[in-house]
Protein backbone atom coordinates (compact mmCIF):
# COMPACT_ATOMS: atom_id res chain seq x y z
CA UNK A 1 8.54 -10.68 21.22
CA UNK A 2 9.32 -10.81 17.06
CA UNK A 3 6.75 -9.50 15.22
CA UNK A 4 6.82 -10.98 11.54
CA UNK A 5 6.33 -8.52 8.73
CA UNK A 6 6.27 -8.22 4.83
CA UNK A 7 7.53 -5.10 2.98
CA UNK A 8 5.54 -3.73 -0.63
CA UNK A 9 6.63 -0.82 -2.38
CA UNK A 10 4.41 2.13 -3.66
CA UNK A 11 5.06 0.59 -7.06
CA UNK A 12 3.40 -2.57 -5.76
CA UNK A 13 0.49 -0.66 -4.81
CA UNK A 14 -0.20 0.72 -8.14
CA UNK A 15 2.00 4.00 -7.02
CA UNK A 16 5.14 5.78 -9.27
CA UNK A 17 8.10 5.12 -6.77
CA UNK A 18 10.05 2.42 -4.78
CA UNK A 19 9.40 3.68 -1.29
CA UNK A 20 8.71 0.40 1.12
CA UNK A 21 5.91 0.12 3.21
CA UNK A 22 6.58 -2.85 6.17
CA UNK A 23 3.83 -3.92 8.25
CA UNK A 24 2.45 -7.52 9.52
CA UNK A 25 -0.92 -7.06 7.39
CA UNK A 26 -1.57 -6.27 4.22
CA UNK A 27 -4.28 -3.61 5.65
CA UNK A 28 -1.70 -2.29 7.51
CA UNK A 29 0.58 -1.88 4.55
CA UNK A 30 -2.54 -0.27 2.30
CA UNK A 31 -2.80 2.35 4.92
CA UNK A 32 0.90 3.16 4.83
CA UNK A 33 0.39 3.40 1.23
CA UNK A 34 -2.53 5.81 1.55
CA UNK A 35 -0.63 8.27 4.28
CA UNK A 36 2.38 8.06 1.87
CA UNK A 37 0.12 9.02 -1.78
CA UNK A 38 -1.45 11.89 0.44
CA UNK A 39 2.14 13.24 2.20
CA UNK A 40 3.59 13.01 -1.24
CA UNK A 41 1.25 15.15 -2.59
CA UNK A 42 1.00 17.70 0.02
CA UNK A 43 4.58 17.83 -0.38
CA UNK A 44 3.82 19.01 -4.30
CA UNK A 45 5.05 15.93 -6.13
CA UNK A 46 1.99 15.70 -8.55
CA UNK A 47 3.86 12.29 -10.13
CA UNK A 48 1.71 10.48 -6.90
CA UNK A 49 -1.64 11.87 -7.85
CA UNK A 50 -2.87 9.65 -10.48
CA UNK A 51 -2.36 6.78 -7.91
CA UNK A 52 -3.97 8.70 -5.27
CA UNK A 53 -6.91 9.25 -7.33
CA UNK A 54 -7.17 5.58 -7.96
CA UNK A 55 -7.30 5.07 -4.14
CA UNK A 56 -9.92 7.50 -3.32
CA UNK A 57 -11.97 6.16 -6.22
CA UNK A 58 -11.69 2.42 -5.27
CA UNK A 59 -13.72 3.31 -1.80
CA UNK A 60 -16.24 5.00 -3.76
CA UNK A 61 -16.58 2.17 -6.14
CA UNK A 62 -17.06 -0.91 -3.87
CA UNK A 63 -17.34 -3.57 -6.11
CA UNK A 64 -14.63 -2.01 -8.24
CA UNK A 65 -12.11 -1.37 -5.16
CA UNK A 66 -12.70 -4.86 -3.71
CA UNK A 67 -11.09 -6.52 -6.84
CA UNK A 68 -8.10 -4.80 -5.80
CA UNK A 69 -8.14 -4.82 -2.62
CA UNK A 70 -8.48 -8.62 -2.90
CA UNK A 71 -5.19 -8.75 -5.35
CA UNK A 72 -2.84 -6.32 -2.94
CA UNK A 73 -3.50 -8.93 -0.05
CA UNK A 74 -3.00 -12.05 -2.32
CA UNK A 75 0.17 -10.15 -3.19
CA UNK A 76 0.98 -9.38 0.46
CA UNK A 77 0.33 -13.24 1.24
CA UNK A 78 2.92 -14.36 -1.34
CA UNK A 79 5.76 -12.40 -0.47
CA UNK A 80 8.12 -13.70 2.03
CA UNK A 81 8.13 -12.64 5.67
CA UNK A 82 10.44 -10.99 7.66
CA UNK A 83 10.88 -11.06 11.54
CA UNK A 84 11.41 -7.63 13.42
CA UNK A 85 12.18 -8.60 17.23
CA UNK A 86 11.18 -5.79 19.87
């Protein structure tokens, strides 16, 4: 079976470093970018919790959070795909 995938960075996300988040949706890829804001945090590196503010805040603000929301899976859409096979 190949699954395909797309890869963003934390960057992409609106996040301070270039670790990659692959998954075949872009909701998929938001939540690895959630797990990843909160782990680097936990971890003590503060430089992720400006971004992870911005997450929490976008579910509290709907209307707010659905604009980007919208734009990370417009972004996911454009990039190219990549096949994993399993």
């Amino acid at each position: 079976m190949t699954t395909t995938t797309k890869t963003m960075t934390c960057q992409q996300l609106g996040g301070p470093c270039d670790h990659e988040h692959t998954g075949a949706t872009a909701d998929e890829v938001i939540n690895l970018q959630d797990q990843h804001l909160k782990a680097a945090i936990a971890a003590g590196d503060e430089t992720h919790r400006e971004a992870a503010d911005a997450m929490a805040g976008r579910w509290k603000r709907p209307i707010a959070g659905m604009k980007w929301y919208r734009q990370a899976k417009k972004d996911f859409a454009a990039l190219p795909a990549s096949s994993l096979s399993s």
